[in-house]
Protein backbone atom coordinates (compact mmCIF):
# COMPACT_ATOMS: atom_id res chain seq x y z
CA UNK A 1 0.00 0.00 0.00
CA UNK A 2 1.20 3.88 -0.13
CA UNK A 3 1.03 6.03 2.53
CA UNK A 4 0.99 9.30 1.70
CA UNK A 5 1.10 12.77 3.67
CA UNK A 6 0.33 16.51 2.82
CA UNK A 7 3.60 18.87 3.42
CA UNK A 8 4.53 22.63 3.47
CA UNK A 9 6.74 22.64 0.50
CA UNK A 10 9.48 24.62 -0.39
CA UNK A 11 8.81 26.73 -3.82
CA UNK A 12 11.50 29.55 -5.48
CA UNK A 13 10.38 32.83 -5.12
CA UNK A 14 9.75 34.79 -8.39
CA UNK A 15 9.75 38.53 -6.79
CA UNK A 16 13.32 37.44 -6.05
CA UNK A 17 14.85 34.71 -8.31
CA UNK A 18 13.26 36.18 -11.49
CA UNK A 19 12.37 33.74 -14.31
CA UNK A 20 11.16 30.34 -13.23
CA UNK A 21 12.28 28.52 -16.08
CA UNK A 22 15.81 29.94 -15.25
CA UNK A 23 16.27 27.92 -11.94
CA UNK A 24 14.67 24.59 -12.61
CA UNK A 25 16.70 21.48 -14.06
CA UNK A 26 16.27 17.88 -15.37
CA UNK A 27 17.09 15.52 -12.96
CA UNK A 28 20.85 15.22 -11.59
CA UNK A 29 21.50 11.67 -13.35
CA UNK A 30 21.10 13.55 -16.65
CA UNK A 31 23.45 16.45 -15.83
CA UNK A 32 27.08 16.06 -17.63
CA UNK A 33 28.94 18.70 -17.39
CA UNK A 34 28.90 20.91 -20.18
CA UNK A 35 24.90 21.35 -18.90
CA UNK A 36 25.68 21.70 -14.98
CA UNK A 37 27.76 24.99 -16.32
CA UNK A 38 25.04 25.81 -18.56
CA UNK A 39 22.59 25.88 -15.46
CA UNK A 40 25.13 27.79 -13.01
CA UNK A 41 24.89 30.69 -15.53
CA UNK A 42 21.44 30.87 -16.29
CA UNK A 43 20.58 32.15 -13.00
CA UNK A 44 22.21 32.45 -9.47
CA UNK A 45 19.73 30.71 -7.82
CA UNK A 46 19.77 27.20 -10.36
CA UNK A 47 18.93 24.43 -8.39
CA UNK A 48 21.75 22.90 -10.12
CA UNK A 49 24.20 24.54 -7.06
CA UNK A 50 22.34 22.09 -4.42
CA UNK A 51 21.74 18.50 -6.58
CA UNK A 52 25.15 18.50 -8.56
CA UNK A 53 27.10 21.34 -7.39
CA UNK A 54 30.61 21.89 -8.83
CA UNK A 55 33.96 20.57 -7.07
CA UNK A 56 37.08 22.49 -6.57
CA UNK A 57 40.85 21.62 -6.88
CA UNK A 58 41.09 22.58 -2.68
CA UNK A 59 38.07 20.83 -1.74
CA UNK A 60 38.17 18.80 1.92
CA UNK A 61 35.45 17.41 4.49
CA UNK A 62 34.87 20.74 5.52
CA UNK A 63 34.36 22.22 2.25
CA UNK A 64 32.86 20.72 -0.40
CA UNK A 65 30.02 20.12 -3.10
CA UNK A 66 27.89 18.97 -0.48
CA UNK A 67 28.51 21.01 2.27
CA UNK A 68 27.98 23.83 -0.46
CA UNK A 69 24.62 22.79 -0.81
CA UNK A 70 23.82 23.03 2.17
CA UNK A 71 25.18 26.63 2.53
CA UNK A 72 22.52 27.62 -0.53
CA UNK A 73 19.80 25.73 0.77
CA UNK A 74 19.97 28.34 4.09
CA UNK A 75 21.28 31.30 2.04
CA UNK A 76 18.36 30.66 -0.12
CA UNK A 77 15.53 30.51 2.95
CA UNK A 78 17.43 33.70 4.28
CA UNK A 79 17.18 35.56 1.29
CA UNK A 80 13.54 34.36 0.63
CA UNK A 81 14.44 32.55 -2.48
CA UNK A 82 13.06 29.91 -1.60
CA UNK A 83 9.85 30.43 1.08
CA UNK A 84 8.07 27.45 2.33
CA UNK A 85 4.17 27.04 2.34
CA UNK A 86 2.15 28.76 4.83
CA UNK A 87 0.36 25.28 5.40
CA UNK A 88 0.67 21.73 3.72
CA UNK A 89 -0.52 20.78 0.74
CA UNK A 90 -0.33 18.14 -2.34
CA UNK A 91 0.81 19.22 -5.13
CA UNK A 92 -1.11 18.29 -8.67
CA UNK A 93 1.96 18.32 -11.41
CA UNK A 94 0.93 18.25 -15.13
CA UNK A 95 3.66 17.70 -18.09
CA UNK A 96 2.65 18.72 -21.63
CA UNK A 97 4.83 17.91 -23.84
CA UNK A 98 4.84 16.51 -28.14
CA UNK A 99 6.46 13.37 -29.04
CA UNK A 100 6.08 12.64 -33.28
CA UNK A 101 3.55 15.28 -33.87
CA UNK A 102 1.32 14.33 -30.80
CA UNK A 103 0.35 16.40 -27.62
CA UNK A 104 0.00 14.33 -24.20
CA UNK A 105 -0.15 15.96 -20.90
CA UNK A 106 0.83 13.10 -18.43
CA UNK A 107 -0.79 13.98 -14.91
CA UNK A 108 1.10 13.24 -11.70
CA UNK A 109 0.91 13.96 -7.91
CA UNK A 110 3.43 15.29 -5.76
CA UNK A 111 3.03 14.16 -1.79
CA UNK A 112 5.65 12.58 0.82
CA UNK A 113 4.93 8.75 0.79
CA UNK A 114 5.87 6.68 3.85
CA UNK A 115 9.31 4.70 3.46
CA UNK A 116 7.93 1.90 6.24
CA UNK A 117 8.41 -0.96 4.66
CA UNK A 118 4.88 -2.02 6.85
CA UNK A 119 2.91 -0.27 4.79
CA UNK A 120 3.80 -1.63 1.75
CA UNK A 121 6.07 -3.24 -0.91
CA UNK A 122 7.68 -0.64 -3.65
CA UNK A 123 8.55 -2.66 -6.82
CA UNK A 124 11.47 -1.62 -8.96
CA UNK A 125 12.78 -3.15 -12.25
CA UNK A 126 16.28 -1.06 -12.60
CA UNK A 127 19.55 -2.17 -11.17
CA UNK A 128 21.08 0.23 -8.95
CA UNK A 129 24.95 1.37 -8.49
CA UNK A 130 26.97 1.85 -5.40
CA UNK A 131 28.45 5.40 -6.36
CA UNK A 132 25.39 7.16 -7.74
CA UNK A 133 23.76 5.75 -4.24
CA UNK A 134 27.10 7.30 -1.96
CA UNK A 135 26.98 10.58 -4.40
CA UNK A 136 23.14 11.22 -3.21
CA UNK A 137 23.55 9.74 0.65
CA UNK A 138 26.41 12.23 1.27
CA UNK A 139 24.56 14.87 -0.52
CA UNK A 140 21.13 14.20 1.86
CA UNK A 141 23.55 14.25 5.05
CA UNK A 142 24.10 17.42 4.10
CA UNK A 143 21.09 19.04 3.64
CA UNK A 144 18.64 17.09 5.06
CA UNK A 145 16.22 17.72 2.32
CA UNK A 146 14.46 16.04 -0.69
CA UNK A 147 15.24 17.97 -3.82
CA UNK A 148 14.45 16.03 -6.60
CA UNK A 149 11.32 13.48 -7.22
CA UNK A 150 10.91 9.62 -7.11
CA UNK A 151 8.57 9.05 -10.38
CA UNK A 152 6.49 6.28 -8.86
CA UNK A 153 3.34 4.52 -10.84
CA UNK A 154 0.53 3.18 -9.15
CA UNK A 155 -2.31 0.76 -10.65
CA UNK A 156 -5.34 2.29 -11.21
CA UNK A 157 -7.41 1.53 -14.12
CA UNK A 158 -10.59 3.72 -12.91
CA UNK A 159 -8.44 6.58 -12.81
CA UNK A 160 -9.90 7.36 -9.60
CA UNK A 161 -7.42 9.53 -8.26
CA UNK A 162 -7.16 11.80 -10.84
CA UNK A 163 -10.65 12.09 -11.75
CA UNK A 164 -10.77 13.59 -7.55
CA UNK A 165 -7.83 15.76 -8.36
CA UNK A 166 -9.21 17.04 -11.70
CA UNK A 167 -12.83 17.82 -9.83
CA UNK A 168 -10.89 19.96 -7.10
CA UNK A 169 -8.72 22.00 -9.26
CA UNK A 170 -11.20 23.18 -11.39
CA UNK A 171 -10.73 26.75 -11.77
CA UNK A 172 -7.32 26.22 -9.93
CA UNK A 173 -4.26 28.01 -11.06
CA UNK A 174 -0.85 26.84 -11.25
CA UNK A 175 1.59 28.20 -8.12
CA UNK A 176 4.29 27.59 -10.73
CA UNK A 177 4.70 27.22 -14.71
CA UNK A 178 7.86 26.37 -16.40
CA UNK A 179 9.05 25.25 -19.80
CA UNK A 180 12.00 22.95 -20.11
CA UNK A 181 14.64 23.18 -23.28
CA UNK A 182 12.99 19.93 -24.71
CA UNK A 183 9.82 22.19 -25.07
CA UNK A 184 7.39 21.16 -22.55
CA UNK A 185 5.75 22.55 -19.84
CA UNK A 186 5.77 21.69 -16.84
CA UNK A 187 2.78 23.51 -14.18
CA UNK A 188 2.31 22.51 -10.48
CA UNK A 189 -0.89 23.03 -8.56
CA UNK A 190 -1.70 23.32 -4.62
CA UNK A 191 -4.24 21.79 -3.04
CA UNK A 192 -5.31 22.11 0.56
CA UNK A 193 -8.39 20.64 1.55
CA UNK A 194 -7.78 17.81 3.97
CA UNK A 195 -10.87 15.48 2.76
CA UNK A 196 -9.71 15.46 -0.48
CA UNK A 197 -6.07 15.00 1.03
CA UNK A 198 -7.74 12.10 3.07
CA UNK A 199 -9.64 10.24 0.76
CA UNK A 200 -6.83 10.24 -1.86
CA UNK A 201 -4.68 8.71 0.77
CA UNK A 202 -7.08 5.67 1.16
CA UNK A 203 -7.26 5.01 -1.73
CA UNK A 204 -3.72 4.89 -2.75
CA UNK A 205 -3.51 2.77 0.20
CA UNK A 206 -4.61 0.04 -1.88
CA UNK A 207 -2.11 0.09 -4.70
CA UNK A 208 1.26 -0.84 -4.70
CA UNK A 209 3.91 2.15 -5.82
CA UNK A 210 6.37 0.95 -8.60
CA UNK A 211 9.51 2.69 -9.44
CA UNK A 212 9.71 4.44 -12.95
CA UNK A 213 12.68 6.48 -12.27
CA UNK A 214 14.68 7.18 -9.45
CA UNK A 215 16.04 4.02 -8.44
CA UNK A 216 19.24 5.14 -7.01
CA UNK A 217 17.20 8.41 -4.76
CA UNK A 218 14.96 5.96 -3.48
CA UNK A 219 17.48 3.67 -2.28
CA UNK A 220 19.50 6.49 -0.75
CA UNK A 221 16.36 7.41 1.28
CA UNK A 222 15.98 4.01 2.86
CA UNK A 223 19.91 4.33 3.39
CA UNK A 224 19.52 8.10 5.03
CA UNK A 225 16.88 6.61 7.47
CA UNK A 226 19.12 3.57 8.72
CA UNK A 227 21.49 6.01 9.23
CA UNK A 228 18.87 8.50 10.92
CA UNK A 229 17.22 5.58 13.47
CA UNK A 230 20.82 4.01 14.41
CA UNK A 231 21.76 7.88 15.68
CA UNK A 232 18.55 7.52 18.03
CA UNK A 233 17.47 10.17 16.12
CA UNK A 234 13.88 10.88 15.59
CA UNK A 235 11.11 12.75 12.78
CA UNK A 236 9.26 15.72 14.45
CA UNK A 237 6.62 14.94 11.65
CA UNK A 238 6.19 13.75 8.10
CA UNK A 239 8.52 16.08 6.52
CA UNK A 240 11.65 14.09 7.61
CA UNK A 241 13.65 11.05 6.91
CA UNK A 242 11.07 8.36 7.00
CA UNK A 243 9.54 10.04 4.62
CA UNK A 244 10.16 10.62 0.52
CA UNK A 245 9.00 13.52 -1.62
CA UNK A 246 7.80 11.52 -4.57
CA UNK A 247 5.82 12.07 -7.56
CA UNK A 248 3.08 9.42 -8.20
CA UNK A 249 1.67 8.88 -11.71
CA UNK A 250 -1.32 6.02 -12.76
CA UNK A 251 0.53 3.81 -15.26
CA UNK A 252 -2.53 3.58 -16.59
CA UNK A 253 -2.54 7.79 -17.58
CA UNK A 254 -3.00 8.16 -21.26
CA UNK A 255 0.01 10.74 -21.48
CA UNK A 256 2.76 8.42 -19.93
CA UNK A 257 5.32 7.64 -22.65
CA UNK A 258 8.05 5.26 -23.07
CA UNK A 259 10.42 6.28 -25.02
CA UNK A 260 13.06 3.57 -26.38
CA UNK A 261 16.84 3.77 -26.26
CA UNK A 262 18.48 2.82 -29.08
CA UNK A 263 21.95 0.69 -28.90
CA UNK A 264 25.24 2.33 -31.15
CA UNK A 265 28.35 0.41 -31.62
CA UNK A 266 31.88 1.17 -31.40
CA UNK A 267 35.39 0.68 -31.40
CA UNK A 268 34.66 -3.47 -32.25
CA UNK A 269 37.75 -4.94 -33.83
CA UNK A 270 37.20 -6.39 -37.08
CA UNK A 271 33.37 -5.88 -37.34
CA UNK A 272 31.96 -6.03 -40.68
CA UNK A 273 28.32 -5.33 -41.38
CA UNK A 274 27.95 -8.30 -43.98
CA UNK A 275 29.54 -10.94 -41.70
CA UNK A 276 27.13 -9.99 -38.77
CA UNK A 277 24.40 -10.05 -41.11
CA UNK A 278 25.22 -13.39 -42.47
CA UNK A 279 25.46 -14.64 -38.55
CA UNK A 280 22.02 -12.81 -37.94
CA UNK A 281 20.25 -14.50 -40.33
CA UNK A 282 20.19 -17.58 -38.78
CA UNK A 283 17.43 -17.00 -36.52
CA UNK A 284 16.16 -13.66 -37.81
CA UNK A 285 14.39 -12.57 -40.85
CA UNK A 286 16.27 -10.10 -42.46
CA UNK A 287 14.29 -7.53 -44.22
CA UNK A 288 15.79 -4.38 -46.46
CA UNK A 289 14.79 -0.88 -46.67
CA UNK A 290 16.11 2.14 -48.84
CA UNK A 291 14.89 4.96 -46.38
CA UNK A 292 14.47 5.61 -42.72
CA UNK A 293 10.67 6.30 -42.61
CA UNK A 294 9.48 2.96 -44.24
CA UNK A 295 12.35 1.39 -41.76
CA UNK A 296 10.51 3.07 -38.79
CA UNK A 297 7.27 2.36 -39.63
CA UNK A 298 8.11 -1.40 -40.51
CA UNK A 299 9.82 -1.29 -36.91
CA UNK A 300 6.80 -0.43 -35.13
CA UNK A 301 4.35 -2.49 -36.88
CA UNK A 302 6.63 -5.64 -35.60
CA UNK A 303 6.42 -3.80 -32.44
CA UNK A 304 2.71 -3.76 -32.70
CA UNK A 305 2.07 -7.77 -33.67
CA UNK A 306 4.24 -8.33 -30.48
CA UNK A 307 7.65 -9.25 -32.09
CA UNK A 308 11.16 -8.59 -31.31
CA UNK A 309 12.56 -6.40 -34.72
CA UNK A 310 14.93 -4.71 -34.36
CA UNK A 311 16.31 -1.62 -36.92
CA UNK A 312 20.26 -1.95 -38.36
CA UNK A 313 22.57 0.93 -39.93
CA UNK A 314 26.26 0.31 -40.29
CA UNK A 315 28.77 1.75 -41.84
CA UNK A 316 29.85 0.50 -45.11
CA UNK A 317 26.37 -0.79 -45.46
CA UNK A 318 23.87 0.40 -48.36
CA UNK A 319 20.39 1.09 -46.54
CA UNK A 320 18.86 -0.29 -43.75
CA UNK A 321 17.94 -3.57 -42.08
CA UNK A 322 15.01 -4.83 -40.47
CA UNK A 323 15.94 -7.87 -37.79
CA UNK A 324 12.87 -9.75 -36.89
CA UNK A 325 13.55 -12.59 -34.68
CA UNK A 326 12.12 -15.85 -35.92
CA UNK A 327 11.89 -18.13 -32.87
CA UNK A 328 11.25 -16.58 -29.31
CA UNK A 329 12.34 -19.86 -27.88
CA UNK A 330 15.68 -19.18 -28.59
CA UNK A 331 16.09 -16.94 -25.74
CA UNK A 332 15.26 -19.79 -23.15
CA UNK A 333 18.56 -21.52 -24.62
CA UNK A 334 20.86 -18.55 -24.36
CA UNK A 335 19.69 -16.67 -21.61
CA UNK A 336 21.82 -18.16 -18.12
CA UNK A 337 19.92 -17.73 -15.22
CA UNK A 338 16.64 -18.05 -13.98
CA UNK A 339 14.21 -15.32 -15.50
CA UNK A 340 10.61 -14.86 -16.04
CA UNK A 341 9.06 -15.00 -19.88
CA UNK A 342 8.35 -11.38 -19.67
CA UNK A 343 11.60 -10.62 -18.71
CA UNK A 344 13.58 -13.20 -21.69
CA UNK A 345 10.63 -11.39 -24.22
CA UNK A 346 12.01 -7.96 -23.67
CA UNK A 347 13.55 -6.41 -26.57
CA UNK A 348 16.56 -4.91 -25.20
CA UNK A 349 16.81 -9.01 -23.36
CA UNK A 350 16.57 -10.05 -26.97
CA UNK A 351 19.31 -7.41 -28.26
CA UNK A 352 21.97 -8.02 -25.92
CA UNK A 353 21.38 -11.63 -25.65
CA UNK A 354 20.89 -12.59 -29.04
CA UNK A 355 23.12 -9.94 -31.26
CA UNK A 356 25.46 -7.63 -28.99
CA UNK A 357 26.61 -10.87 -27.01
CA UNK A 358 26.10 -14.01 -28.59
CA UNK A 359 27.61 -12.19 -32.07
CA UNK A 360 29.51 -9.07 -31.57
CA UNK A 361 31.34 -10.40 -27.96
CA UNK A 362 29.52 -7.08 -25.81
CA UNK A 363 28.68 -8.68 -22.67
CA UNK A 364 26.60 -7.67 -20.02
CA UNK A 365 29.33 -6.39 -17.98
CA UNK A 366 31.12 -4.44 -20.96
CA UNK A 367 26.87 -2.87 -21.25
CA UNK A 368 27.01 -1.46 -17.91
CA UNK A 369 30.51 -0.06 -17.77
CA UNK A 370 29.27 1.46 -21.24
CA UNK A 371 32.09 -0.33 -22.86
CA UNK A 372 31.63 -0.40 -27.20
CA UNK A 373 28.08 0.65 -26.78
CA UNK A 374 26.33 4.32 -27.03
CA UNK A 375 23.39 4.75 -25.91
CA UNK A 376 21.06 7.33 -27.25
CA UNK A 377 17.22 8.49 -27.31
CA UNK A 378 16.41 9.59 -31.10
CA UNK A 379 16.19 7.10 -34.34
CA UNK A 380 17.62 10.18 -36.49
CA UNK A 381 20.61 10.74 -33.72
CA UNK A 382 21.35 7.30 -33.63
CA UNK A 383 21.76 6.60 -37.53
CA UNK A 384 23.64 9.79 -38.13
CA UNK A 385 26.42 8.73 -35.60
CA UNK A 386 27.49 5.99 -37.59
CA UNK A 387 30.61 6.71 -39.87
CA UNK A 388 31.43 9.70 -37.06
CA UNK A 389 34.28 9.19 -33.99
CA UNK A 390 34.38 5.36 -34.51
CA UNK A 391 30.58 4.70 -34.00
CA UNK A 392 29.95 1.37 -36.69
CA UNK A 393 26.30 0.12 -36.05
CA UNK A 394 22.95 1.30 -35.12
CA UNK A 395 20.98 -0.57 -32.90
CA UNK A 396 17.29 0.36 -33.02
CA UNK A 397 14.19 -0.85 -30.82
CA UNK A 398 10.55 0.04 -29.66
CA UNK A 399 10.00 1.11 -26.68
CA UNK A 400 9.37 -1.11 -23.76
CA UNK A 401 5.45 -1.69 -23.01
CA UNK A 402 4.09 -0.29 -19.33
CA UNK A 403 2.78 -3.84 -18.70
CA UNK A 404 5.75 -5.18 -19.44
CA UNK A 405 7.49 -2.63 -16.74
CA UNK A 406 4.73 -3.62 -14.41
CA UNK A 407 5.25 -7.84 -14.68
CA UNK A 408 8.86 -7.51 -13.89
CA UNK A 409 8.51 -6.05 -11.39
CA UNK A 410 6.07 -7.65 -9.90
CA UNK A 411 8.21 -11.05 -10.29
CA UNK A 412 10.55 -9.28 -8.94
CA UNK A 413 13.43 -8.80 -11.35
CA UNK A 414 15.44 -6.21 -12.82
CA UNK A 415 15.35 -5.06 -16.27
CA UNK A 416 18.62 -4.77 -18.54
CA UNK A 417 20.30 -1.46 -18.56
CA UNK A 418 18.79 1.45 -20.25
CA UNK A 419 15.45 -0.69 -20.91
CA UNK A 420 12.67 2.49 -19.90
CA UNK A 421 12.84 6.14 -20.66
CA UNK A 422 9.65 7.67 -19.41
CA UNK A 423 9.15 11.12 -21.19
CA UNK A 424 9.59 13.95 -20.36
CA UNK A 425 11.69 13.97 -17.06
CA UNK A 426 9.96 15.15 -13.81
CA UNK A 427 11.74 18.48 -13.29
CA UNK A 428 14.13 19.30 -10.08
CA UNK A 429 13.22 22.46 -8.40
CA UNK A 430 9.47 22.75 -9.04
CA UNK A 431 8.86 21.96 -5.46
CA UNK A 432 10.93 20.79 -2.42
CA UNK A 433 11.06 19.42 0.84
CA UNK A 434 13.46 20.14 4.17
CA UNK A 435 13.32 17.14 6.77
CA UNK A 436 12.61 18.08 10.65
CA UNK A 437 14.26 16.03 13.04
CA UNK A 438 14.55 15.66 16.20
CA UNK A 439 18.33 14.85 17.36
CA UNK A 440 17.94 16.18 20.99
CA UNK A 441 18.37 12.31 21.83
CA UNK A 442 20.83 11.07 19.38
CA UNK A 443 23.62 8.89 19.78
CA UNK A 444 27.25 10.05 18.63
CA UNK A 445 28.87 7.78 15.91
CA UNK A 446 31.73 7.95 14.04
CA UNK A 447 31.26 8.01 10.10
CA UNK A 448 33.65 4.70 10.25
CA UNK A 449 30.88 2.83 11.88
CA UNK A 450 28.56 3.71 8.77
C-alpha cells in the first residue's frame, strides 16, 4: 500500500529569483557537465548549485560540493528565495509535452509517501549502483532535504485519483509554470483541503507504488533513514527522513510515454556489417529498406504484432535492415539464469542476448561499464552517428510496453540497462522538501561505523 502525507513545501520565489524557467533542471542523473555549467549561468539561484554542485581543486570534508549545498539551501531561505508554504498541501503536477507530432499531458501527484516498509512493498525493475547511491547519501547528510522526485506509478485503471484531483482543481491556477529546453511545460498546482487529502490517501492505500525512475534516490532514502534511526534520532513529523518527496503517476494515464533507447556500436575490432548479417540470419528474418521512414514504420508495426525487430545501420552498409527474430524460444537456450518469460521477451533481453553478445562479444558487464556501446534516445541521432568518432552500427528498438514494466517487477526482477525512458523527465526544483528532526536524543557515531 502507499502512505501518503500533505507537506509545506518549499517553492523559489519569483519577486526574487526572477524567471522560473531559469532555476529549474532535469534531474541530476542527466546532468554532464557541459549542462551543470550551462545551469550555473542561467541564473544564481539554479537548483543545479544544491543536486550536482561543482567541485574544486582545494576541496576537503569541511568544504565541499555537499557542504555547499547546504550553505545555498539556508542562504536561499534567508534571502527568501526559496519560502516554504504557509500550510501543507499536495501538489497536482501536469507535463505537456509533443512526441512525433502528438500532444500528451501526463498527470502526476506530488506528496511525501511513507518509506515503512509495513505499509507496503515498492517494486522496482532497474539495477542500482553503489556510487550514484554514496553521491546522493552524502549529498542528503548534508542538507537534510528532498530535492528532486521519485517518479512512482501506481495501478489504477478507474483513474480514480485523478478524476478527484481534476474535480478539485477546477478553476485552480498553477503556483508555478515552467518550460524545459525539450519544449514542454511543466505547471504545479496546490491543493489544501484535507478530505480530499484524506480520501486520496485511502485510496492509494490500496495500490502498490512501482519505481519508474529514481532508483538510485529511493534507495538512498531508505539508506539516510538507517542512518537516521541508528543515531537515536527521531522525525518531528512527516517532513523528515522516514519520509520521501515523490511524484506518483497512474501507469494507466494516457500521457505516460516510453520512449526507447536505441543501442550504437563502437570501437569493435574487425566488425563487418555483412559478416554480422550473415550470422544474424540464422534465426532472424532479415528484411531491407532504402529509407528511414518505411524502416521506422516497418519497426513499429513488428512492435505492434508483439515481435522482437529490431532496426540496423552500419557503416559500409547500403540502406537499412530490419531484424525480426524468428523463434522466441531461442532466448530460453541462451539466456543463463533463472528469469521470467516477460523478462527473456524484452527487446533490449533479446538485443543483448541474441546480437550484442552471442555475435559481436559485448557482454553484459562491458553494457554497464558502457564499454563499445552508445546509448542514445532519437532514431535520427542514432543513424547519423554511424561513420562519425568510430561509432559502426545502429541498434534500433521500440519502446518497452508499461505492462511489461509492471510484470517484472512484480516477479521481482530487474530489467537490462537502459530498458525504460519515461518522457519527459519530472523536473528538479518545481517543489521541495526540508526534513525536521529531532536529534535532541541522538547517539554520537563515528562516520567509520557507517
Amino acid at each position: 500500500m502507499a502512505d501518503i502525507s500533505s507537506f509545506r513545501g518549499y517553492r523559489y520565489n519569483k519577486a526574487v529569483v526572477g524567471d522560473l524557467d531559469r532555476v529549474v533542471t532535469q534531474p541530476y542523473d542527466v546532468i554532464d557537465d557541459k549542462l551543470r555549467d550551462e545551469y550555473y549561468e542561467r541564473n544564481e539561484y539554479n537548483v543545479v548549485r544544491i543536486i550536482k554542485g561543482k567541485t574544486k581543486d582545494m576541496d576537503n570534508p569541511n568544504d565541499n560540493q555537499y557542504t555547499r549545498a547546504a550553505e545555498y539551501w539556508n542562504k536561499w531561505i534567508e534571502e527568501r528565495a526559496l519560502i516554504r508554504e504557509a500550510g501543507p498541501a499536495i501538489y497536482p503536477y501536469h507535463q505537456e509535452y509533443s512526441v512525433e507530432g502528438r500532444t500528451y499531458v501526463r498527470k502526476g501527484l506530488v506528496a511525501l509517501v511513507s518509506l515503512d516498509e509495513k505499509t507496503g512493498k515498492v517494486r522496482a525493475h532497474e539495477k542500482t549502483l553503489s556510487g550514484p547511491k554514496a553521491d546522493r547519501l552524502k549529498l542528503m547528510k548534508a542538507t537534510e532535504a528532498n530535492d528532486g522526485q521519485i517518479f512512482m506509478l501506481y495501478d489504477d485503471p478507474q483513474n480514480r485519483i485523478n478524476n478527484m484531483l481534476d474535480e478539485d482543481m477546477y478553476g485552480v491556477d498553477p503556483v508555478m509554470e515552467v518550460s524545459d529546453d525539450l519544449g514542454a511545460k511543466h505547471r504545479l498546482y496546490r491543493l489544501s483541503r484535507p478530505s480530499l487529502i484524506m480520501d486520496i490517501g485511502e485510496i492509494l492505500q490500496d495500490f502498490e507504488l512501482f519505481i519508474a525512475d529514481g532508483h538510485h534516490r529511493y534507495e538512498t532514502a531508505l539508506n539516510y533513514m538507517d542512518y537516521c534511526k541508528r543515531r537515536n534520532w527521531k522525525p518531528m513529523n512527516a517532513e523528515s527522513f522516514d519520509h520521501r518527496m515523490m511524484t506518483l503517476v497512474n501507469m494507466h494515464d494516457p500521457g505516460l510515454t516510453i520512449l526507447p533507447t536505441h543501442r550504437v556500436v563502437h570501437s569493435l575490432d574487425g566488425f563487418d556489417p555483412a559478416s554480422f548479417l550473415a550470422k544474424a540470419a540464422d534465426d532472424f528474418e532479415i528484411s531491407e529498406y532504402n529509407d528511414r521512414a518505411a524502416l521506422y514504420d516497418a519497426l513499429s508495426e513488428a512492435g505492434g504484432a508483439g515481435g522482437s525487430a529490431f532496426g540496423f545501420g552500419a557503416d559500409q552498409l547500403s540502406g537499412y535492415r530490419l531484424l525480426t527474430l524468428k523463434d522466441p524460444a531461442l532466448l530460453d537456450r541462451i539466456v543463463a539464469g533463472e528469469h521470467t518469460d516477460t523478462w527473456r521477451r524484452l527487446d533490449v533481453t533479446v538485443l543483448h542476448a541474441a546480437l550484442l553478445d552471442r555475435l559481436l562479444g559485448i557482454s553484459a558487464e562491458k553494457l554497464e561499464a558502457y564499454s563499445n556501446v552508445r546509448y542514445v534516445r532519437g532514431r535520427d541521432e542514432a543513424l547519423d552517428m554511424v561513420g562519425k568518432n568510430g561509432n559502426q552500427a545502429a541498434f534500433l528498438v521500440n519502446p518497452t510496453r508499461m505492462d511489461q514494466v509492471r510484470d517484472v517487477a512484480l516477479a521481482g526482477e530487474r530489467m537490462p540497462q537502459k530498458s525504460t525512458d519515461f518522457f519527459p523527465k519530472l523536473l528538479t526544483g518545481m517543489v521541495m522538501m526540508k526534513m525536521k528532526i529531532d536529534k535532541s536524543m541522538g547517539l554520537a557515531l563515528y562516520e567509520a561505523e557507517e
